[in-house]
PDB file of N, CA and C in Angstrom:
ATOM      1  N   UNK A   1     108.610 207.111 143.643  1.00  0.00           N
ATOM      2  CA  UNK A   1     108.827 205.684 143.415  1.00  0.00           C
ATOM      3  C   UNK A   1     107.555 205.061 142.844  1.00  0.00           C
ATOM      4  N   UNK A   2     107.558 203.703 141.861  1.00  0.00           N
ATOM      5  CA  UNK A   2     106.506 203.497 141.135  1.00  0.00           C
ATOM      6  C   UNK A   2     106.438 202.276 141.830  1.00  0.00           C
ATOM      7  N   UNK A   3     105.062 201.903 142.200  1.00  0.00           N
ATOM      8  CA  UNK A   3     104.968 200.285 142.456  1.00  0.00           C
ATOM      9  C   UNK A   3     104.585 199.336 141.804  1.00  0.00           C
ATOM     10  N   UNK A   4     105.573 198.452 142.640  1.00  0.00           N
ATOM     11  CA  UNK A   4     105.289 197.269 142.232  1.00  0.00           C
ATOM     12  C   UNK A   4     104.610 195.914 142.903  1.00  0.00           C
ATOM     13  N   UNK A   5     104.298 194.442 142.081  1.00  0.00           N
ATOM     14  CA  UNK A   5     103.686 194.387 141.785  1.00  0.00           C
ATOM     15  C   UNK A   5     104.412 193.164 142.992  1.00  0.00           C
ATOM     16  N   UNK A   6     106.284 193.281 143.287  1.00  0.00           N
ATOM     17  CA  UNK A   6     106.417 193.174 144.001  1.00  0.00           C
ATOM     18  C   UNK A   6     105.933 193.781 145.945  1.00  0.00           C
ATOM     19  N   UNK A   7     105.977 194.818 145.675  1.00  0.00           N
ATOM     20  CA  UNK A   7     105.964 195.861 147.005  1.00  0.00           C
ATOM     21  C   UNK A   7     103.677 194.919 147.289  1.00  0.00           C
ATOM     22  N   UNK A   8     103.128 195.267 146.152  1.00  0.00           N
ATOM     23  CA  UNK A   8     102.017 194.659 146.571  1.00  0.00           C
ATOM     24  C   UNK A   8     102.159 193.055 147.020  1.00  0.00           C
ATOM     25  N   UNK A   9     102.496 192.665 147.097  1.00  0.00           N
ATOM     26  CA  UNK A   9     102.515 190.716 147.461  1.00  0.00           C
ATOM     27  C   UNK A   9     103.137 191.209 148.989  1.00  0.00           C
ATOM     28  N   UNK A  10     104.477 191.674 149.009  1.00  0.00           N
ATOM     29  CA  UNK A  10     104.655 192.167 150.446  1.00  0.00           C
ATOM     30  C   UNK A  10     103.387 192.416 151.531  1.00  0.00           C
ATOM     31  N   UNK A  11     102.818 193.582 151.068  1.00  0.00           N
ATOM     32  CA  UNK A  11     102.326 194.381 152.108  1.00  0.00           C
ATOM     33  C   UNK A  11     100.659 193.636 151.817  1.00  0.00           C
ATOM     34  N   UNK A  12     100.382 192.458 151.255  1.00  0.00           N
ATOM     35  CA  UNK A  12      99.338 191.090 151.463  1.00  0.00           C
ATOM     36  C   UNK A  12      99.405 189.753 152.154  1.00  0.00           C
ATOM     37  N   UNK A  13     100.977 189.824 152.192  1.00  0.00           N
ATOM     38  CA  UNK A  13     101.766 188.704 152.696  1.00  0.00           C
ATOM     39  C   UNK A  13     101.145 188.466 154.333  1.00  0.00           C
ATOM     40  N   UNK A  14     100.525 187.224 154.538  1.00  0.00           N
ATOM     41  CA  UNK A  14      99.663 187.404 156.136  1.00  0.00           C
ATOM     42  C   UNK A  14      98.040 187.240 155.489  1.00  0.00           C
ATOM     43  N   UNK A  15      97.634 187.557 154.705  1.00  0.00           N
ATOM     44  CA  UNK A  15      96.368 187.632 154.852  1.00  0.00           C
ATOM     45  C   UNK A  15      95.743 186.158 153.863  1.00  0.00           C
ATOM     46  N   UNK A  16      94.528 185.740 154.711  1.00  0.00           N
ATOM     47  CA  UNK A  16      93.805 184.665 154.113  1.00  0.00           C
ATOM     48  C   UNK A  16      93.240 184.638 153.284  1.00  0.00           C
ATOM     49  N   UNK A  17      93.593 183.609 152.129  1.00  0.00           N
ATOM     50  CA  UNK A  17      93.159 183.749 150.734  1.00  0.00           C
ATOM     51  C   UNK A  17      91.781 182.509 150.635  1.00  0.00           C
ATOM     52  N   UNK A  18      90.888 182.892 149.792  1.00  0.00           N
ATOM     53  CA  UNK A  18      90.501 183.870 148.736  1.00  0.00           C
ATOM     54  C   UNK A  18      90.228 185.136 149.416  1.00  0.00           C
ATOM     55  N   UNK A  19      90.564 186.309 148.859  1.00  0.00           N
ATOM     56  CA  UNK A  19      90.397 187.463 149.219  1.00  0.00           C
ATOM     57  C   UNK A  19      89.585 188.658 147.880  1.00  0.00           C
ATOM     58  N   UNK A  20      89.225 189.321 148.401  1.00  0.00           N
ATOM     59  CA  UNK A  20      88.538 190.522 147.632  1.00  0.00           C
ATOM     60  C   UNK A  20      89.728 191.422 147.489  1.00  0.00           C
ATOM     61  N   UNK A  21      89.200 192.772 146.152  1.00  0.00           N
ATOM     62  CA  UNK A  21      90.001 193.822 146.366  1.00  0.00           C
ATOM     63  C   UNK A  21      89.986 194.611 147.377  1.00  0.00           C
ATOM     64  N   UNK A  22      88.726 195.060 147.911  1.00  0.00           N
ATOM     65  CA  UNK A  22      88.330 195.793 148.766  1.00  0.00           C
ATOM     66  C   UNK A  22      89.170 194.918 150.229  1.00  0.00           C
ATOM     67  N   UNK A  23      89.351 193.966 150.477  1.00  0.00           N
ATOM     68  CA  UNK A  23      90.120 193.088 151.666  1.00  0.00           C
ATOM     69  C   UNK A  23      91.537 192.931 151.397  1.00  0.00           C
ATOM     70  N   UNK A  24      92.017 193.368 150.318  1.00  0.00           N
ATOM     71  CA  UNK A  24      93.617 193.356 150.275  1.00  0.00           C
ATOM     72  C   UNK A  24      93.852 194.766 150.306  1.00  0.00           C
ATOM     73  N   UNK A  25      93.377 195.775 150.406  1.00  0.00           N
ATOM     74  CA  UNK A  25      93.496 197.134 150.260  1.00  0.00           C
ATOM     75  C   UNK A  25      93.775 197.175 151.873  1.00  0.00           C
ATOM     76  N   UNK A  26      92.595 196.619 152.637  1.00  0.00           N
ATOM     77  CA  UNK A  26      92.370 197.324 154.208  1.00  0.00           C
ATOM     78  C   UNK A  26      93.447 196.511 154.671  1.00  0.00           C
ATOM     79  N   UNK A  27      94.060 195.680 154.169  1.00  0.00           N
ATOM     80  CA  UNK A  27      94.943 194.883 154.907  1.00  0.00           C
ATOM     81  C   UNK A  27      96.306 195.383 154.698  1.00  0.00           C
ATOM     82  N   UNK A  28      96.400 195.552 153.207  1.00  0.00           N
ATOM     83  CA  UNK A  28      97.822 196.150 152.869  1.00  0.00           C
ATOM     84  C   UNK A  28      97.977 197.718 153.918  1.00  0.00           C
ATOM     85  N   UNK A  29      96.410 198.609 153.888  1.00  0.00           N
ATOM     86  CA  UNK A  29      96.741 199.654 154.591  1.00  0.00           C
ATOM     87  C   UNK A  29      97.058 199.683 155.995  1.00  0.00           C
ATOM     88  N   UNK A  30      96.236 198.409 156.967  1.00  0.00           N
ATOM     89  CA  UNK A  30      96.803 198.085 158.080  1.00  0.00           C
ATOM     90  C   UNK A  30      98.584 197.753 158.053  1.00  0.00           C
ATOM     91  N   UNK A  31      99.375 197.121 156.738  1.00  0.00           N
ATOM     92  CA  UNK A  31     100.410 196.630 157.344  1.00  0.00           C
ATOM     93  C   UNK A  31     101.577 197.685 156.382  1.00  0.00           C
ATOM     94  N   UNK A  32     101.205 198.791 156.661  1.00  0.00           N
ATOM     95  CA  UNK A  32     101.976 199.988 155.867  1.00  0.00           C
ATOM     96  C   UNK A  32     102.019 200.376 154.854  1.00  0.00           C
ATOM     97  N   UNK A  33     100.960 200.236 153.655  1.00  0.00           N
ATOM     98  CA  UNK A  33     101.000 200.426 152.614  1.00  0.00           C
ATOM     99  C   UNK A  33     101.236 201.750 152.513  1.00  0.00           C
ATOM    100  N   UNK A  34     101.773 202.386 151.508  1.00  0.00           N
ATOM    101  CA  UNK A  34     101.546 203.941 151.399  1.00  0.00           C
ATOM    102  C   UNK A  34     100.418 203.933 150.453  1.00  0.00           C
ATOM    103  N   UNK A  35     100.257 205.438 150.103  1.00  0.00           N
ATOM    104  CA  UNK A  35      99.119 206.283 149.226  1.00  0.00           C
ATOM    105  C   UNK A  35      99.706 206.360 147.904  1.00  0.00           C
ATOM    106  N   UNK A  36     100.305 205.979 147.439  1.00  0.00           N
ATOM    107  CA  UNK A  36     100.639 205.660 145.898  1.00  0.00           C
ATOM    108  C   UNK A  36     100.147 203.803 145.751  1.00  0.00           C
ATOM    109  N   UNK A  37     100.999 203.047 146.754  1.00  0.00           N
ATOM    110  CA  UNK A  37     100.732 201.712 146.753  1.00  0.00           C
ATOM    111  C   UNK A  37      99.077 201.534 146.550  1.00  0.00           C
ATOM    112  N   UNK A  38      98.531 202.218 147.894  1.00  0.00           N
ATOM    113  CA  UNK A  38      96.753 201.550 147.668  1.00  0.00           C
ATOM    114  C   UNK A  38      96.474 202.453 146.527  1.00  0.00           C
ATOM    115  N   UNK A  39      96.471 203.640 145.879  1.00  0.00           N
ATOM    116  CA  UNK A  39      96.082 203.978 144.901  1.00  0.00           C
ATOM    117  C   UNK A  39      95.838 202.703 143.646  1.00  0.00           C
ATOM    118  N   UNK A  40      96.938 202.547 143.477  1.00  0.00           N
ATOM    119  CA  UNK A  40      97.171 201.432 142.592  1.00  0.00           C
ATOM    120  C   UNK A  40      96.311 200.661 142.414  1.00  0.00           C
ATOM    121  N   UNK A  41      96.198 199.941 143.745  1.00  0.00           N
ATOM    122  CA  UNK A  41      95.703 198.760 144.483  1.00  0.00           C
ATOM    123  C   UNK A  41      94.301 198.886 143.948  1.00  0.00           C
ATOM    124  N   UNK A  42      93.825 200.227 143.931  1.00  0.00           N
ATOM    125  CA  UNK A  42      92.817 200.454 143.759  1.00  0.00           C
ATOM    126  C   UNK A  42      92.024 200.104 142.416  1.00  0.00           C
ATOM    127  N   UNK A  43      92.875 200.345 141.361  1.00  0.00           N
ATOM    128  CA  UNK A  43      92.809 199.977 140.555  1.00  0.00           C
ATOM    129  C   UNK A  43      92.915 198.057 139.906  1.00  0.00           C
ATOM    130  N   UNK A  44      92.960 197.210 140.743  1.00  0.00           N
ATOM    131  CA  UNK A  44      92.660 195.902 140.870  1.00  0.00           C
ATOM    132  C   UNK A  44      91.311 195.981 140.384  1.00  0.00           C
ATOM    133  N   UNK A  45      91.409 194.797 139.871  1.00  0.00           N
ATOM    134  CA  UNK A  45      89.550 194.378 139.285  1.00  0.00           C
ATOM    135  C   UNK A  45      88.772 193.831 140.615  1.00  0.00           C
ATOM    136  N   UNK A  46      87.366 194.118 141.168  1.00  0.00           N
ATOM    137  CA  UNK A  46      87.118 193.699 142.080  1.00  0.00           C
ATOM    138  C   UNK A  46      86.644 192.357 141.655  1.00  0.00           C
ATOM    139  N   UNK A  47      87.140 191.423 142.331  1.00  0.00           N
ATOM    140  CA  UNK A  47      86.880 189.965 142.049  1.00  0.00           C
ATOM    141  C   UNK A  47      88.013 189.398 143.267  1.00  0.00           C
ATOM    142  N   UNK A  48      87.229 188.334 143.804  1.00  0.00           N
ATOM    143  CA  UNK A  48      88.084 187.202 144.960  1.00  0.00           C
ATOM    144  C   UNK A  48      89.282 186.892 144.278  1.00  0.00           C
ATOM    145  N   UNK A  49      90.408 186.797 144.690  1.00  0.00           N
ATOM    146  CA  UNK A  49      92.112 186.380 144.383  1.00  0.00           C
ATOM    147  C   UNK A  49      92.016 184.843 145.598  1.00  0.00           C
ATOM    148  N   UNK A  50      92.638 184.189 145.046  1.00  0.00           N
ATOM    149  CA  UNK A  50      92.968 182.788 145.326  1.00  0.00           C
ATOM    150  C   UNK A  50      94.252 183.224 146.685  1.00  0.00           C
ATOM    151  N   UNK A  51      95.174 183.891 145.663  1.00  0.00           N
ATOM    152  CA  UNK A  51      96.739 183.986 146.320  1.00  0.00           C
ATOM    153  C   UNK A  51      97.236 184.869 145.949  1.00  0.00           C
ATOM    154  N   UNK A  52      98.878 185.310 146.363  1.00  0.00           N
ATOM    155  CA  UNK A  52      99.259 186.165 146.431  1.00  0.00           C
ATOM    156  C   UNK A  52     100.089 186.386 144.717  1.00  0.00           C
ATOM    157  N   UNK A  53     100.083 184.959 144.513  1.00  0.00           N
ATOM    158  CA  UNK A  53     100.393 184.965 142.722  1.00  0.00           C
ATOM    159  C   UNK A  53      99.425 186.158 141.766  1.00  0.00           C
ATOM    160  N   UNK A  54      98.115 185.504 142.155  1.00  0.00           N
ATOM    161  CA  UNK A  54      96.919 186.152 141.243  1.00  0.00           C
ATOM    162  C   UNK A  54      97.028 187.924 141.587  1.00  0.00           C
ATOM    163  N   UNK A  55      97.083 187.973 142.461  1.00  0.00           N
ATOM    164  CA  UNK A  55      97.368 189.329 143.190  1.00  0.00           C
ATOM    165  C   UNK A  55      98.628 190.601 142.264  1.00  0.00           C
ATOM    166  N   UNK A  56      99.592 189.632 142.497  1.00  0.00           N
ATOM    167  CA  UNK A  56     100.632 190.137 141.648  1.00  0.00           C
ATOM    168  C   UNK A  56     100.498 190.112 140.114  1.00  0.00           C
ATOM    169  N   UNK A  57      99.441 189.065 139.570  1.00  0.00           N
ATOM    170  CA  UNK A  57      99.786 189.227 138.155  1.00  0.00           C
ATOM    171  C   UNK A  57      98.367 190.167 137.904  1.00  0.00           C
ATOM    172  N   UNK A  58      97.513 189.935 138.150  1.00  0.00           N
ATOM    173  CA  UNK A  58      96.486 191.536 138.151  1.00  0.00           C
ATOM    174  C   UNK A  58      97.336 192.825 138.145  1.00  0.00           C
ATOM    175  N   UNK A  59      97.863 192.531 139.159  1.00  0.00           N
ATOM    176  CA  UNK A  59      98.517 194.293 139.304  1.00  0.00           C
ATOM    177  C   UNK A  59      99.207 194.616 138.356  1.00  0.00           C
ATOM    178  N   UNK A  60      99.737 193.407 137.453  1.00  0.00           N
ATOM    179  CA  UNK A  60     101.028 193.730 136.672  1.00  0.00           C
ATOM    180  C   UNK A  60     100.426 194.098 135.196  1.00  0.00           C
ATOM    181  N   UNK A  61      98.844 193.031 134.942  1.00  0.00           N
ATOM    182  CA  UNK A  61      97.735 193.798 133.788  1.00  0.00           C
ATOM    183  C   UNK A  61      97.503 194.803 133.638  1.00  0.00           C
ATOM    184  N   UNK A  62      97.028 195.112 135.300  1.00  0.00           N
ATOM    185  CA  UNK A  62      97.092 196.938 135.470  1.00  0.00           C
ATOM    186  C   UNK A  62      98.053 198.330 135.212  1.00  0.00           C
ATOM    187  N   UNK A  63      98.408 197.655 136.136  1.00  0.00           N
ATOM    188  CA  UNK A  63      99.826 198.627 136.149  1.00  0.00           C
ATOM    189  C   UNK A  63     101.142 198.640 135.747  1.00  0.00           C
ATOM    190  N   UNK A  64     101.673 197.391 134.821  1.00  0.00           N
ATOM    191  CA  UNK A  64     102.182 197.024 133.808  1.00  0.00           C
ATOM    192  C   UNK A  64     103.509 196.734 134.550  1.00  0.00           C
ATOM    193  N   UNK A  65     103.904 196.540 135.780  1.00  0.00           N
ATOM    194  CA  UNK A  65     105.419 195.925 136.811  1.00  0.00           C
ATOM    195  C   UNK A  65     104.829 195.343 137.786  1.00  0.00           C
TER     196      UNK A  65
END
């Protein structure tokens, strides 16, 4: 299964914004992320995110869904 950009906003959903990459990773992995998801994740630009909008449309620069 390929992720998305949906499945990332999910598994951030809860956490206090502005946030880092490195702080949406440990959080998504606390609230079930799998090892394809944070892979991804990983690939986020490290820079503070406002919200869970900015979050999703990074991922979608990245990883193109």
């Amino acid at each position: 299964m390929q992720s998305t950009h949906m499945q990332v906003q999910k598994k951030v959903a809860g956490i206090h914004f502005p946030a880092t990459r490195t702080s949406l990773i440990e959080f998504a992995k606390r609230n079930g992320a799998d090892a394809e998801l944070l892979q991804c994740m990983r690939k986020l630009p490290e820079r503070t995110y406002d919200g869970p909008n900015e979050v999703g449309a990074a991922f979608v620069d990245v990883i193109g869904q």
